[in-house]
N, C-alpha and C. Protein backbone atom coordinates (compact mmCIF):
# COMPACT_ATOMS: atom_id res chain seq x y z
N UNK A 1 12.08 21.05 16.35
CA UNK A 1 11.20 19.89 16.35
C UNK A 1 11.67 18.91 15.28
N UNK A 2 11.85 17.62 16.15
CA UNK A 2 12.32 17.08 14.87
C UNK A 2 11.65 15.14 14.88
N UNK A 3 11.18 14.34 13.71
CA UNK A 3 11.40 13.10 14.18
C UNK A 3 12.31 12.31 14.86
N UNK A 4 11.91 11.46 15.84
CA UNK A 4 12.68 10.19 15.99
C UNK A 4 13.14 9.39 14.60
N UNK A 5 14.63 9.15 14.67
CA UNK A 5 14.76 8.15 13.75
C UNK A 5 13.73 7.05 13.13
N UNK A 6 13.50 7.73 11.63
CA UNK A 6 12.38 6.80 11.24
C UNK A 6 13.27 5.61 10.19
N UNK A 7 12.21 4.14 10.27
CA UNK A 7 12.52 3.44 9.56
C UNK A 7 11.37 2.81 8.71
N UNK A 8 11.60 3.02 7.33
CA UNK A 8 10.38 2.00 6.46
C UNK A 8 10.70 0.53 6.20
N UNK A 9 9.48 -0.16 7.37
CA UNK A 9 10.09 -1.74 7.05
C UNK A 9 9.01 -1.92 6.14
N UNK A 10 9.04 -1.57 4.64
CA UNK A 10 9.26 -1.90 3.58
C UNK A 10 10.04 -2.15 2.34
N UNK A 11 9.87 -3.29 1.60
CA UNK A 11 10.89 -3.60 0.59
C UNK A 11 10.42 -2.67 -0.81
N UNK A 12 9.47 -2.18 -0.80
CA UNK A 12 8.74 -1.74 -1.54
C UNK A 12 9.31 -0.23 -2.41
N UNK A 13 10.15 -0.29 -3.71
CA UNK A 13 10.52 0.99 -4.08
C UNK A 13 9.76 2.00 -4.41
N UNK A 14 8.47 1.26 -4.70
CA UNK A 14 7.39 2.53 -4.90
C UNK A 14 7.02 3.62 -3.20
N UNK A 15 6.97 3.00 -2.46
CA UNK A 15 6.79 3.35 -0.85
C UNK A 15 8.19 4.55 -0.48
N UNK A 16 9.13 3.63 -0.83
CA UNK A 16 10.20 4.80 -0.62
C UNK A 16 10.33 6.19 -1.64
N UNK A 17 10.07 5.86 -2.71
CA UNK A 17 9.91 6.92 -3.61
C UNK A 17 8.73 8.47 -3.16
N UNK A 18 7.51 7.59 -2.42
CA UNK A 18 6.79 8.28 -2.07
C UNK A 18 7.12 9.02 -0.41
N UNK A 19 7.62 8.55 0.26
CA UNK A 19 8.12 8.28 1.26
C UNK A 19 9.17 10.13 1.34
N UNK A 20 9.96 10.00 0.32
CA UNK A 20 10.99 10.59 -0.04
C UNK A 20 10.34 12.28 -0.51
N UNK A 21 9.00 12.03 -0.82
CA UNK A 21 7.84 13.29 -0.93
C UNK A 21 7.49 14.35 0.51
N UNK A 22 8.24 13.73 1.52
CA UNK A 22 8.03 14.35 2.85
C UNK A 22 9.26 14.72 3.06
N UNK A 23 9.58 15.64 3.78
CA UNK A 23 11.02 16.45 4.43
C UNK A 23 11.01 15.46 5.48
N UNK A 24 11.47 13.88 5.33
CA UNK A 24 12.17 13.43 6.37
C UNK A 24 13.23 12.49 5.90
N UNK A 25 14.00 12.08 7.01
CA UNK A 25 15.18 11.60 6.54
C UNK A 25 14.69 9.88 7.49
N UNK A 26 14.29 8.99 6.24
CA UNK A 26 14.79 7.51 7.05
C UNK A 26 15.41 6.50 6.22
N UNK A 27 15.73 5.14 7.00
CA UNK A 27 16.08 4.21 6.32
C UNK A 27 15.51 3.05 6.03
N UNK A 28 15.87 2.06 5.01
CA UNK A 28 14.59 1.13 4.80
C UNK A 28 15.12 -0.18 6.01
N UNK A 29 14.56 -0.47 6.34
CA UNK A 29 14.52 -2.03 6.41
C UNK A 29 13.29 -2.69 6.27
N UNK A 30 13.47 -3.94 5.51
CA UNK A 30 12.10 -4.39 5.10
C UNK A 30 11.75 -5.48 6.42
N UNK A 31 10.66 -5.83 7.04
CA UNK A 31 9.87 -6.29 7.60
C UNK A 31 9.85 -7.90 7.01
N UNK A 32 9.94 -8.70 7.95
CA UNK A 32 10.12 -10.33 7.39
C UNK A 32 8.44 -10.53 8.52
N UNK A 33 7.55 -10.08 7.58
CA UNK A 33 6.41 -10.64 8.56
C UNK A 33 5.62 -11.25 7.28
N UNK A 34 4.78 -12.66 7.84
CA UNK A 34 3.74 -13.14 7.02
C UNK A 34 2.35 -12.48 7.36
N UNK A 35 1.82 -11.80 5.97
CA UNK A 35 0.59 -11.28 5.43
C UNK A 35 -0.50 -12.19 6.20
N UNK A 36 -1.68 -11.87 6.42
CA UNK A 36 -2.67 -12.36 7.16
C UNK A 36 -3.99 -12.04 6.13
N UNK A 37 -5.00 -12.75 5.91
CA UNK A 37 -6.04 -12.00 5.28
C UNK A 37 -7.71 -13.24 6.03
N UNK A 38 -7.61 -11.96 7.16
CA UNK A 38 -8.81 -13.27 8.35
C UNK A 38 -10.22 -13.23 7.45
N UNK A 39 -10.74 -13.69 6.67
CA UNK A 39 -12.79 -13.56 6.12
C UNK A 39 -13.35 -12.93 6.84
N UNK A 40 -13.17 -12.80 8.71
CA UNK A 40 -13.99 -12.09 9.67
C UNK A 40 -13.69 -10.60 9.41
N UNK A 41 -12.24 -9.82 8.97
CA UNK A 41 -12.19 -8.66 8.87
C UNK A 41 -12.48 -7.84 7.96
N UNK A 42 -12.92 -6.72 7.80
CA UNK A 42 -13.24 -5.72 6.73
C UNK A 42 -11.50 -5.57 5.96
N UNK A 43 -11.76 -5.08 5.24
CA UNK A 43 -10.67 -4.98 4.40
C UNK A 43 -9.87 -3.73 5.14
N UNK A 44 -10.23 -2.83 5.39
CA UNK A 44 -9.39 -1.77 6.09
C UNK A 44 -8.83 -2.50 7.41
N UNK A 45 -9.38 -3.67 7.51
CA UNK A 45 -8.74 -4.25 9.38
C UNK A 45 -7.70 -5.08 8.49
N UNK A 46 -7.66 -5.93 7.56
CA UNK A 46 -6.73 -6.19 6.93
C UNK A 46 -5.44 -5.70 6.95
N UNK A 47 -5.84 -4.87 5.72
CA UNK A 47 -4.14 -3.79 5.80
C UNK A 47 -3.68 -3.34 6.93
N UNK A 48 -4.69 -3.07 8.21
CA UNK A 48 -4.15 -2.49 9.21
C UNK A 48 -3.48 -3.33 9.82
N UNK A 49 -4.21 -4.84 9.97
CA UNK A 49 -3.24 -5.75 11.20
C UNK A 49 -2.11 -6.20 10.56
N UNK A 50 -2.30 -6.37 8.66
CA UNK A 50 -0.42 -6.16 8.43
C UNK A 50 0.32 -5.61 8.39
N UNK A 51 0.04 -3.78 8.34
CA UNK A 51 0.46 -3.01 8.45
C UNK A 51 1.32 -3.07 9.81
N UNK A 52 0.69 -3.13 11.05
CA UNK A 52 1.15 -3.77 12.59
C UNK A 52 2.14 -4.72 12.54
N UNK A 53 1.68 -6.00 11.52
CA UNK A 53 2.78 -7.32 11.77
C UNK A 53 4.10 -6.40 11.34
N UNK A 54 4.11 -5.61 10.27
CA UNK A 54 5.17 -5.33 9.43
C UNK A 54 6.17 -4.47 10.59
N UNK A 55 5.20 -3.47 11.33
CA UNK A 55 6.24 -2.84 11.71
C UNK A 55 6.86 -3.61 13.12
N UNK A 56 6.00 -3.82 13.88
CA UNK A 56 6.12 -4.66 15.33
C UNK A 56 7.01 -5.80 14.73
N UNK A 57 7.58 -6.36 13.23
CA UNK A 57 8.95 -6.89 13.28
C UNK A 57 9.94 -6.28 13.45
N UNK A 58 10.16 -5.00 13.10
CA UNK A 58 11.05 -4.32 12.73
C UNK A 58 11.23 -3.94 13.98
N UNK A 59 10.75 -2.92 14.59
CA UNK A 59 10.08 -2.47 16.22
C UNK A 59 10.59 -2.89 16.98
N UNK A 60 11.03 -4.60 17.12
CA UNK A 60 11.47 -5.52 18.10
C UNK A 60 12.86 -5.01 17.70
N UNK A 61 13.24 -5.15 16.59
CA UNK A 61 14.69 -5.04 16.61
C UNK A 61 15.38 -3.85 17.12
N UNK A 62 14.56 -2.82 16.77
CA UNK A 62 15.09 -1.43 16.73
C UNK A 62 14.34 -0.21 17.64
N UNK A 63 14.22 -0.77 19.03
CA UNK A 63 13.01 -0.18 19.42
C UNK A 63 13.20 1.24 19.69
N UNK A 64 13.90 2.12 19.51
CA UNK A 64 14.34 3.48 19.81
C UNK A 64 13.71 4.39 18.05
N UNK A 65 13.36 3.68 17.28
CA UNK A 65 12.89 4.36 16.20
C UNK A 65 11.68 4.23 15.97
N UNK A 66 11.39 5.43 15.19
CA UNK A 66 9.79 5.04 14.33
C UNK A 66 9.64 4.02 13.52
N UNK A 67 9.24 3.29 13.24
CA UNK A 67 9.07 2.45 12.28
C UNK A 67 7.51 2.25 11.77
N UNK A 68 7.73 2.76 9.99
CA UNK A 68 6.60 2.95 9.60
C UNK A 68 6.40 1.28 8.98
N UNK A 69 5.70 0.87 8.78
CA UNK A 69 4.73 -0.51 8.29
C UNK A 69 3.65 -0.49 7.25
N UNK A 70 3.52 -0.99 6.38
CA UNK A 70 2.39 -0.58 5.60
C UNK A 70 1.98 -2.00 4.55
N UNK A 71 0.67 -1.61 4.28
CA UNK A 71 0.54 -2.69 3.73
C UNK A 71 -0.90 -2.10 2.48
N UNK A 72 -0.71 -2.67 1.29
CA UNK A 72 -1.57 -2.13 -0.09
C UNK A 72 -2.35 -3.21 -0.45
N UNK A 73 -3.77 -3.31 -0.43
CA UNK A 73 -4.67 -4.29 -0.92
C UNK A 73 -5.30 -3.50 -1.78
N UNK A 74 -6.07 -4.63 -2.88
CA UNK A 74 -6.86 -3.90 -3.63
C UNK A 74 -8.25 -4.94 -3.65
N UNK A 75 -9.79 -4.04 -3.62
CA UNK A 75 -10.61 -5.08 -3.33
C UNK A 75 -11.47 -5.01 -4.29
N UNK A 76 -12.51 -6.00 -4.24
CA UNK A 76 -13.21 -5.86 -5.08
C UNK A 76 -14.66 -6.55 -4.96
N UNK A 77 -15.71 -5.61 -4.36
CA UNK A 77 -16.32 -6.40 -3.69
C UNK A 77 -15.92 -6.81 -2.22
N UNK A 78 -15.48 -6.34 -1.87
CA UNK A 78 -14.20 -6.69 -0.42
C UNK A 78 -13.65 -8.55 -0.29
N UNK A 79 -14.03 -8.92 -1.81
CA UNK A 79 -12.68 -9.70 -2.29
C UNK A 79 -11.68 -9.26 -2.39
N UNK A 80 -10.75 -10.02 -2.06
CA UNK A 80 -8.68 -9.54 -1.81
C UNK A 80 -8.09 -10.46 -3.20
N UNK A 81 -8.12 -8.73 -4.04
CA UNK A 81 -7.11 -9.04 -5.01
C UNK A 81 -6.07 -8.98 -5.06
N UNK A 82 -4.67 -9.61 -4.57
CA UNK A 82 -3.83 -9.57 -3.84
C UNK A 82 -2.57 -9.29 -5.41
N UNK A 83 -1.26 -10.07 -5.38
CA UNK A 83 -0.30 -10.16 -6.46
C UNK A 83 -0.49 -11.36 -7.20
N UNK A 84 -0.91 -11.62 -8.39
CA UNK A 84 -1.28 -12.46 -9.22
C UNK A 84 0.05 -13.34 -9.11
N UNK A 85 -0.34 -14.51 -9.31
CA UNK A 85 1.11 -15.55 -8.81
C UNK A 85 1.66 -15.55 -10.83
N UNK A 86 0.73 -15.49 -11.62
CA UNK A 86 1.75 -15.55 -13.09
C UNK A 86 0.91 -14.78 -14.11
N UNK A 87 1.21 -14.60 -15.34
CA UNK A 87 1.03 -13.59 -16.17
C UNK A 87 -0.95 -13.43 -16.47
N UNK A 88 -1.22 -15.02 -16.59
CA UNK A 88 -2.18 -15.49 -16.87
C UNK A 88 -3.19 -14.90 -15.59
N UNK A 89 -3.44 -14.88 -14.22
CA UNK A 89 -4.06 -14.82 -13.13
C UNK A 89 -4.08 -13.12 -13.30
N UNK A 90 -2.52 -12.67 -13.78
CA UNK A 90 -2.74 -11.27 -13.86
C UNK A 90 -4.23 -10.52 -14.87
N UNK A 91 -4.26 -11.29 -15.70
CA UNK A 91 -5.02 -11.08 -17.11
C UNK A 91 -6.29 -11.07 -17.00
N UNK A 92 -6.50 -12.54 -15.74
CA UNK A 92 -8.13 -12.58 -15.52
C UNK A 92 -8.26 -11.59 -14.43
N UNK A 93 -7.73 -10.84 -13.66
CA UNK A 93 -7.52 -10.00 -12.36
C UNK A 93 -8.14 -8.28 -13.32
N UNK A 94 -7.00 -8.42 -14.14
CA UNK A 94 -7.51 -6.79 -14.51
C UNK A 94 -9.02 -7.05 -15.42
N UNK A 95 -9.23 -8.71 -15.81
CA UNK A 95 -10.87 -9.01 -16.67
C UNK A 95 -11.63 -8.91 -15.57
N UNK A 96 -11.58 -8.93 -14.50
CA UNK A 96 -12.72 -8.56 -13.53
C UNK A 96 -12.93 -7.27 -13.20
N UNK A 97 -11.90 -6.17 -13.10
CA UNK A 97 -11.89 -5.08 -12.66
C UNK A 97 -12.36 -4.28 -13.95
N UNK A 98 -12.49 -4.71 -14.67
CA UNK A 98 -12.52 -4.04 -16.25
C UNK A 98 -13.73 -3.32 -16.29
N UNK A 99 -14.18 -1.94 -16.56
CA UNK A 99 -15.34 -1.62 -16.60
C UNK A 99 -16.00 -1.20 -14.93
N UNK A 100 -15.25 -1.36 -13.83
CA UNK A 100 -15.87 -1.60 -12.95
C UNK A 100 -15.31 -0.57 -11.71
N UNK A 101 -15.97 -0.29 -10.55
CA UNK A 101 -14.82 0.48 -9.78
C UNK A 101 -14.96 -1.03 -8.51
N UNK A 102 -13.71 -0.15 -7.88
CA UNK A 102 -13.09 -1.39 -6.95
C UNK A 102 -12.49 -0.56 -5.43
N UNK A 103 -11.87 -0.76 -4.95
CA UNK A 103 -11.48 0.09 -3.36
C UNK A 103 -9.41 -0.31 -3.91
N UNK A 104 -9.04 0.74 -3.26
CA UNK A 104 -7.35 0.48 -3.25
C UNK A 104 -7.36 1.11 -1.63
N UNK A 105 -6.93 0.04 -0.78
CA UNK A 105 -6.68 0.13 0.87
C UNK A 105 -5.03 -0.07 1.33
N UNK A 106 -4.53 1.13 1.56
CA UNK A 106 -3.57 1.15 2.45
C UNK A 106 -3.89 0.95 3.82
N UNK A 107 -3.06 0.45 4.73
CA UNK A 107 -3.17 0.58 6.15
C UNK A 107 -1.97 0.75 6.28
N UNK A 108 -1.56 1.85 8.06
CA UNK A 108 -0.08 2.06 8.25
C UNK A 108 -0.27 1.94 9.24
N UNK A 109 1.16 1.36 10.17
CA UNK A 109 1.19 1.72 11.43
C UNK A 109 2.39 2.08 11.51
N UNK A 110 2.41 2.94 12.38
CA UNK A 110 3.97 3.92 13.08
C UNK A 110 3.87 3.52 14.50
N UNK A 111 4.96 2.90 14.80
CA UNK A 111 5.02 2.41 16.31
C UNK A 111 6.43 2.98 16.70
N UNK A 112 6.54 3.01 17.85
CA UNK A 112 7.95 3.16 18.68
C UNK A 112 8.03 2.67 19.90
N UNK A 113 8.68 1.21 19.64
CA UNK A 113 8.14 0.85 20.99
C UNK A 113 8.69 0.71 22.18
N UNK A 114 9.99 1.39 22.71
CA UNK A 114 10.60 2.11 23.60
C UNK A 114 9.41 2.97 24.03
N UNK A 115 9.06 4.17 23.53
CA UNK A 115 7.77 4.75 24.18
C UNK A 115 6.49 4.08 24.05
N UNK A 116 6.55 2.91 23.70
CA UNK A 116 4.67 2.72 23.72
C UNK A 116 4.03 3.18 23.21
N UNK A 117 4.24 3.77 22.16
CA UNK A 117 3.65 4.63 20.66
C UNK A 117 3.51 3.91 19.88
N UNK A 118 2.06 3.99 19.26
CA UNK A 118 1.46 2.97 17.95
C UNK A 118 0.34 4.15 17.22
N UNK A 119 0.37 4.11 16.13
CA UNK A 119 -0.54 5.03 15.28
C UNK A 119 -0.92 3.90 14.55
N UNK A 120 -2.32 3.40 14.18
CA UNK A 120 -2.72 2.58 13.27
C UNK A 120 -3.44 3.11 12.37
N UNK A 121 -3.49 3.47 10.99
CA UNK A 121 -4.78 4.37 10.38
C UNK A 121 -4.63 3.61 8.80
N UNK A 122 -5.87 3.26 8.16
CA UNK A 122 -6.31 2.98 6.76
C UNK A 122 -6.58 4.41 6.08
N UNK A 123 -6.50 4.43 4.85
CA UNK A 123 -6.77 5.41 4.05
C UNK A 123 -7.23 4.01 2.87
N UNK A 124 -8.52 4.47 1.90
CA UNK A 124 -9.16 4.06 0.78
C UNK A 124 -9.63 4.57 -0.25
N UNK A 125 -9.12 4.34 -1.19
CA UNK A 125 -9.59 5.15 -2.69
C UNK A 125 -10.39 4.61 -3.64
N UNK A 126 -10.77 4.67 -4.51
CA UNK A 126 -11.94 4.04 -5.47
C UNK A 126 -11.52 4.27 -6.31
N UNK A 127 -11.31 3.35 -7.41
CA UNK A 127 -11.17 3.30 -8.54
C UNK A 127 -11.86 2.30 -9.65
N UNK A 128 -11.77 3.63 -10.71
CA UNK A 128 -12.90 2.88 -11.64
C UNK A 128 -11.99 2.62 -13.12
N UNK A 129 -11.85 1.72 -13.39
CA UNK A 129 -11.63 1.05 -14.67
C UNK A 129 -12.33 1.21 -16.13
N UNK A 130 -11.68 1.66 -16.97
CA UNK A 130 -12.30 2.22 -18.37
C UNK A 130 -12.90 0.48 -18.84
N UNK A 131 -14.12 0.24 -19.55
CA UNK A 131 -14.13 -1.06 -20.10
C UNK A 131 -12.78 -1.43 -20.66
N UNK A 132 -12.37 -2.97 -20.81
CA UNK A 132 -11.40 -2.96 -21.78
C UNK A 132 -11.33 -4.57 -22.30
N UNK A 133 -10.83 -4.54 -23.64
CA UNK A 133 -11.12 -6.44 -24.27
C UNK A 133 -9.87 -6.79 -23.60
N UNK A 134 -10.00 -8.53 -24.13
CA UNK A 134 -8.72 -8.81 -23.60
C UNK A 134 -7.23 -8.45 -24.49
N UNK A 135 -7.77 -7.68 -25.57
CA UNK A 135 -6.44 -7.36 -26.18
C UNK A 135 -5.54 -6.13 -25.86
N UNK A 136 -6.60 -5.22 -25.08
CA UNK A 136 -6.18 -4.10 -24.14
C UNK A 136 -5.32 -4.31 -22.76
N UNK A 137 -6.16 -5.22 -22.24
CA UNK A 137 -5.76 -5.46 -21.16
C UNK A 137 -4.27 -6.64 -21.71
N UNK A 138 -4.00 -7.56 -22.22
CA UNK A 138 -2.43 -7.83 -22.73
C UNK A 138 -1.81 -6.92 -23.18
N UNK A 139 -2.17 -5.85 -24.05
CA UNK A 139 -1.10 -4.67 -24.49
C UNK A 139 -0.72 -3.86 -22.82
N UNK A 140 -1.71 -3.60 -22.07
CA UNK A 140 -1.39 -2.76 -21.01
C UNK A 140 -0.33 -3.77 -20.16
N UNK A 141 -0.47 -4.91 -20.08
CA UNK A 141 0.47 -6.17 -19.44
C UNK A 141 1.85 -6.25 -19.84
N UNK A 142 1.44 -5.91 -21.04
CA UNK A 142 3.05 -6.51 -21.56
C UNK A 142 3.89 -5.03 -21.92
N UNK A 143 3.57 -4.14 -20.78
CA UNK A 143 4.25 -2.92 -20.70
C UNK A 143 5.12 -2.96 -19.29
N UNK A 144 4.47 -3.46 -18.55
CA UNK A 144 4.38 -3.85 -16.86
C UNK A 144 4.65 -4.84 -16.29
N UNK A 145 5.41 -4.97 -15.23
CA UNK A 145 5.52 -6.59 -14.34
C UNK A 145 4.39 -6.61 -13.30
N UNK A 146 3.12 -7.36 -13.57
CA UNK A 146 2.23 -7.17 -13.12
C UNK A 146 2.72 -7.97 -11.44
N UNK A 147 3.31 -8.73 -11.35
CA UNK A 147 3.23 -9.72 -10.64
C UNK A 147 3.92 -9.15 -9.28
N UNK A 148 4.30 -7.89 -8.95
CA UNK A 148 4.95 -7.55 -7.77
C UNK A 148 3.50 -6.90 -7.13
N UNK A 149 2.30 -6.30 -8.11
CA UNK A 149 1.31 -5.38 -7.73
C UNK A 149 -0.15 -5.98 -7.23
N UNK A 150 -0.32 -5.67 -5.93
CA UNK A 150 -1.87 -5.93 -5.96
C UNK A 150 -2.82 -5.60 -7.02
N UNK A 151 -3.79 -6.43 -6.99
CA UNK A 151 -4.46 -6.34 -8.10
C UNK A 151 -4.13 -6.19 -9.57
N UNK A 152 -2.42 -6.60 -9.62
CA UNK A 152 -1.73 -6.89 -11.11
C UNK A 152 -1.77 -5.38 -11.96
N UNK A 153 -2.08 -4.02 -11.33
CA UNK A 153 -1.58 -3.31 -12.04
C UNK A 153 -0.78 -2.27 -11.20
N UNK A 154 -0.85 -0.96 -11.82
CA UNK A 154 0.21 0.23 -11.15
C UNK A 154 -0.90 1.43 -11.73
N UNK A 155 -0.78 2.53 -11.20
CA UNK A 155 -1.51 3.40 -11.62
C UNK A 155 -0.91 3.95 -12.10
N UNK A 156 0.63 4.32 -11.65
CA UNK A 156 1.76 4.89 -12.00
C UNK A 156 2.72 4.84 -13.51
N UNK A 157 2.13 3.07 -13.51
CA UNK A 157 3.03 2.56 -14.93
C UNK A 157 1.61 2.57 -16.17
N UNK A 158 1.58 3.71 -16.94
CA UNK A 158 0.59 3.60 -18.06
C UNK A 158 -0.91 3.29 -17.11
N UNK A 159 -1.20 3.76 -16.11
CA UNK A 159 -2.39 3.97 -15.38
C UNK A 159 -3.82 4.19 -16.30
N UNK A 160 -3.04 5.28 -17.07
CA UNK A 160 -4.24 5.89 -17.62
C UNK A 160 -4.60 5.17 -18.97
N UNK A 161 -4.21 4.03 -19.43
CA UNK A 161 -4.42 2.95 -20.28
C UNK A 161 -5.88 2.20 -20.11
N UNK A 162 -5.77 2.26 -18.18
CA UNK A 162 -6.70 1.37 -17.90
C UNK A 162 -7.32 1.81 -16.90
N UNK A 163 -7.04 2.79 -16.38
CA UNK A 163 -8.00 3.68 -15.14
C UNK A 163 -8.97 4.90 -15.82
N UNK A 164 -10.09 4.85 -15.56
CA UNK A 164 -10.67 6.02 -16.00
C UNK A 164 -11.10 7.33 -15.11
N UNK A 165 -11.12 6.75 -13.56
CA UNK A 165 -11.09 7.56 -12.36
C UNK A 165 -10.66 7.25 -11.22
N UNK A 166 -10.29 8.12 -10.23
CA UNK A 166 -10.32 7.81 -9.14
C UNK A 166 -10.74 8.84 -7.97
N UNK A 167 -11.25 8.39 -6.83
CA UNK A 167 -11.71 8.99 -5.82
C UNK A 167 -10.94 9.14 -4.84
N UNK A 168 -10.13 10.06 -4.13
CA UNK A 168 -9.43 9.69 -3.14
C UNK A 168 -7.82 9.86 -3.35
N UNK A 169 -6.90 9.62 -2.96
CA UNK A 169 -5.45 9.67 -2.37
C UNK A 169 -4.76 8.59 -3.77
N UNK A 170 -4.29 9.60 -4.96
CA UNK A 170 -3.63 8.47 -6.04
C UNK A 170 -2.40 8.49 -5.50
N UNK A 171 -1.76 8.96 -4.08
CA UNK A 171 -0.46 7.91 -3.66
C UNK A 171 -0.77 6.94 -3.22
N UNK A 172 -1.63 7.18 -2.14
CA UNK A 172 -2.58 5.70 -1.57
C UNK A 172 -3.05 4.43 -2.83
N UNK A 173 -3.11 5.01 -4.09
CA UNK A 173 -3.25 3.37 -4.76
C UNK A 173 -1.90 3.14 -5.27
N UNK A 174 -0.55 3.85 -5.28
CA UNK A 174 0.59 3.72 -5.50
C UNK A 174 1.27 3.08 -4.27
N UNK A 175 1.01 3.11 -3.15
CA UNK A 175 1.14 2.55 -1.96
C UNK A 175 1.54 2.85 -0.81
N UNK A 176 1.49 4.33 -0.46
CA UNK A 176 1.45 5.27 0.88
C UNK A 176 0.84 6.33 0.71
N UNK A 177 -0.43 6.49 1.27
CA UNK A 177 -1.26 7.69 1.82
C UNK A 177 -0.65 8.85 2.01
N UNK A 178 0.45 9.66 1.25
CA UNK A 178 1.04 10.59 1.69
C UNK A 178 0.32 12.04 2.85
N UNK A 179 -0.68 12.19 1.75
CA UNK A 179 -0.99 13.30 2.43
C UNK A 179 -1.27 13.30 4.08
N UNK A 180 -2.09 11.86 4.41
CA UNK A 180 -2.87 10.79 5.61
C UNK A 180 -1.27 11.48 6.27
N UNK A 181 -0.33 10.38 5.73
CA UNK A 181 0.79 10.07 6.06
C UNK A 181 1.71 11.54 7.10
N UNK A 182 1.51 13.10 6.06
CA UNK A 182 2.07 13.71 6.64
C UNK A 182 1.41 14.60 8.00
N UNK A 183 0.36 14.33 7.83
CA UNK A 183 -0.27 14.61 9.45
C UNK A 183 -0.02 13.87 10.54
N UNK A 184 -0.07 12.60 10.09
CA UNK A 184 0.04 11.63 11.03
C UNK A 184 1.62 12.00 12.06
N UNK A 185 2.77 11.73 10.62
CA UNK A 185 3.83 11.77 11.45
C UNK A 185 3.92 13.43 12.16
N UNK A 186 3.31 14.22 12.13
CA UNK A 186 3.29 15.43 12.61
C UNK A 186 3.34 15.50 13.93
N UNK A 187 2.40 14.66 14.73
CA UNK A 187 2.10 13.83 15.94
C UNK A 187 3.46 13.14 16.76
N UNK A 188 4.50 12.95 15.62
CA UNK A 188 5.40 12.46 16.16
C UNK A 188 7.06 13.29 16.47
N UNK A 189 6.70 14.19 16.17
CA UNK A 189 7.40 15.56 16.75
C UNK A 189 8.08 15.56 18.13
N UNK A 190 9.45 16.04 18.22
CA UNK A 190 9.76 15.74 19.62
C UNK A 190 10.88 17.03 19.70
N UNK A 191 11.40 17.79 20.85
CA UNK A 191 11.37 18.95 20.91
C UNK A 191 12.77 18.66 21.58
């Protein structure tokens, strides 16, 4: 039993790192799709329909493979705290979350679309933030490039600076649902 050639159309090195946590063998290509964020959808329909754009680019090209898609929001309030555009936006981003818990939403889709195979699934975690001044929150900044990360931090990079809990899947706020992840592709087994 083995996968179809899988591909992660993500650019994302944290994704592949995690990615690389499963006994499978794929390759990256990143996904040239524009992010969507509709007011009508819940935040889990979010990640999911970019999760979809991401792979259904890739998909077109390469339709004989899996192609996984994924996409990492962080909410708050099911406000979309997305990648802070500069250092400053980062600063007021982690001053809101400060003290507070918030949702971290993956969505994935695995399509193959030679067979007409689509898996769409969200996974969501909760996380709660230790209070912190703003002199905490610049020391925790100026450890980190906030500006590649939803919601301007990493859980991964000095996490525990500024996280005090979490509920749920801490690959999923790193940015693939592994565990979600290895059932799912289980499904995609071929003999």
């Amino acid at each position: 039993m083995k996968l179809p050639p899988l591909i992660l159309a993500s650019a994302s090195p944290r994704r592949a790192v995690l990615l690389k946590l499963l006994p499978v063998k794929f390759q990256v290509l990143p996904a040239i799709a524009e992010e969507v964020a509709h007011e009508h959808l819940s935040p889990l329909e979010v990640c999911q329909l970019n999760a979809h754009r991401k792979a259904r680019a890739v998909a077109k090209q390469i339709p004989d493979a899996l192609v996984l898609g994924a996409d990492t929001l962080v909410f708050l309030d099911d406000e979309i705290l997305g990648k802070p555009r500069d250092r400053a936006e980062a600063e007021r981003m982690l001053a809101r979350l400060q003290g507070r818990h918030h949702q971290v939403v993956t969505g994935v889709c695995l399509m193959r679309r030679r067979s007409h195979r689509e898996r769409i699934f969200a996974v969501s975690t909760d996380v709660l933030f230790h209070p912190l001044n703003a002199r905490q929150i610049r020391d925790y900044l100026a450890g980190m490039n906030p500006l590649d990360k939803a919601g301007a931090y990493a859980i991964q990079e000095r996490g525990e600076l500024i996280i005090s809990e979490i509920s749920g899947s801490y690959s999923n706020v790193v940015g693939l649902p592994v565990e979600k992840l290895r059932e799912e592709l289980a499904g995609w087994m071929t003999g």
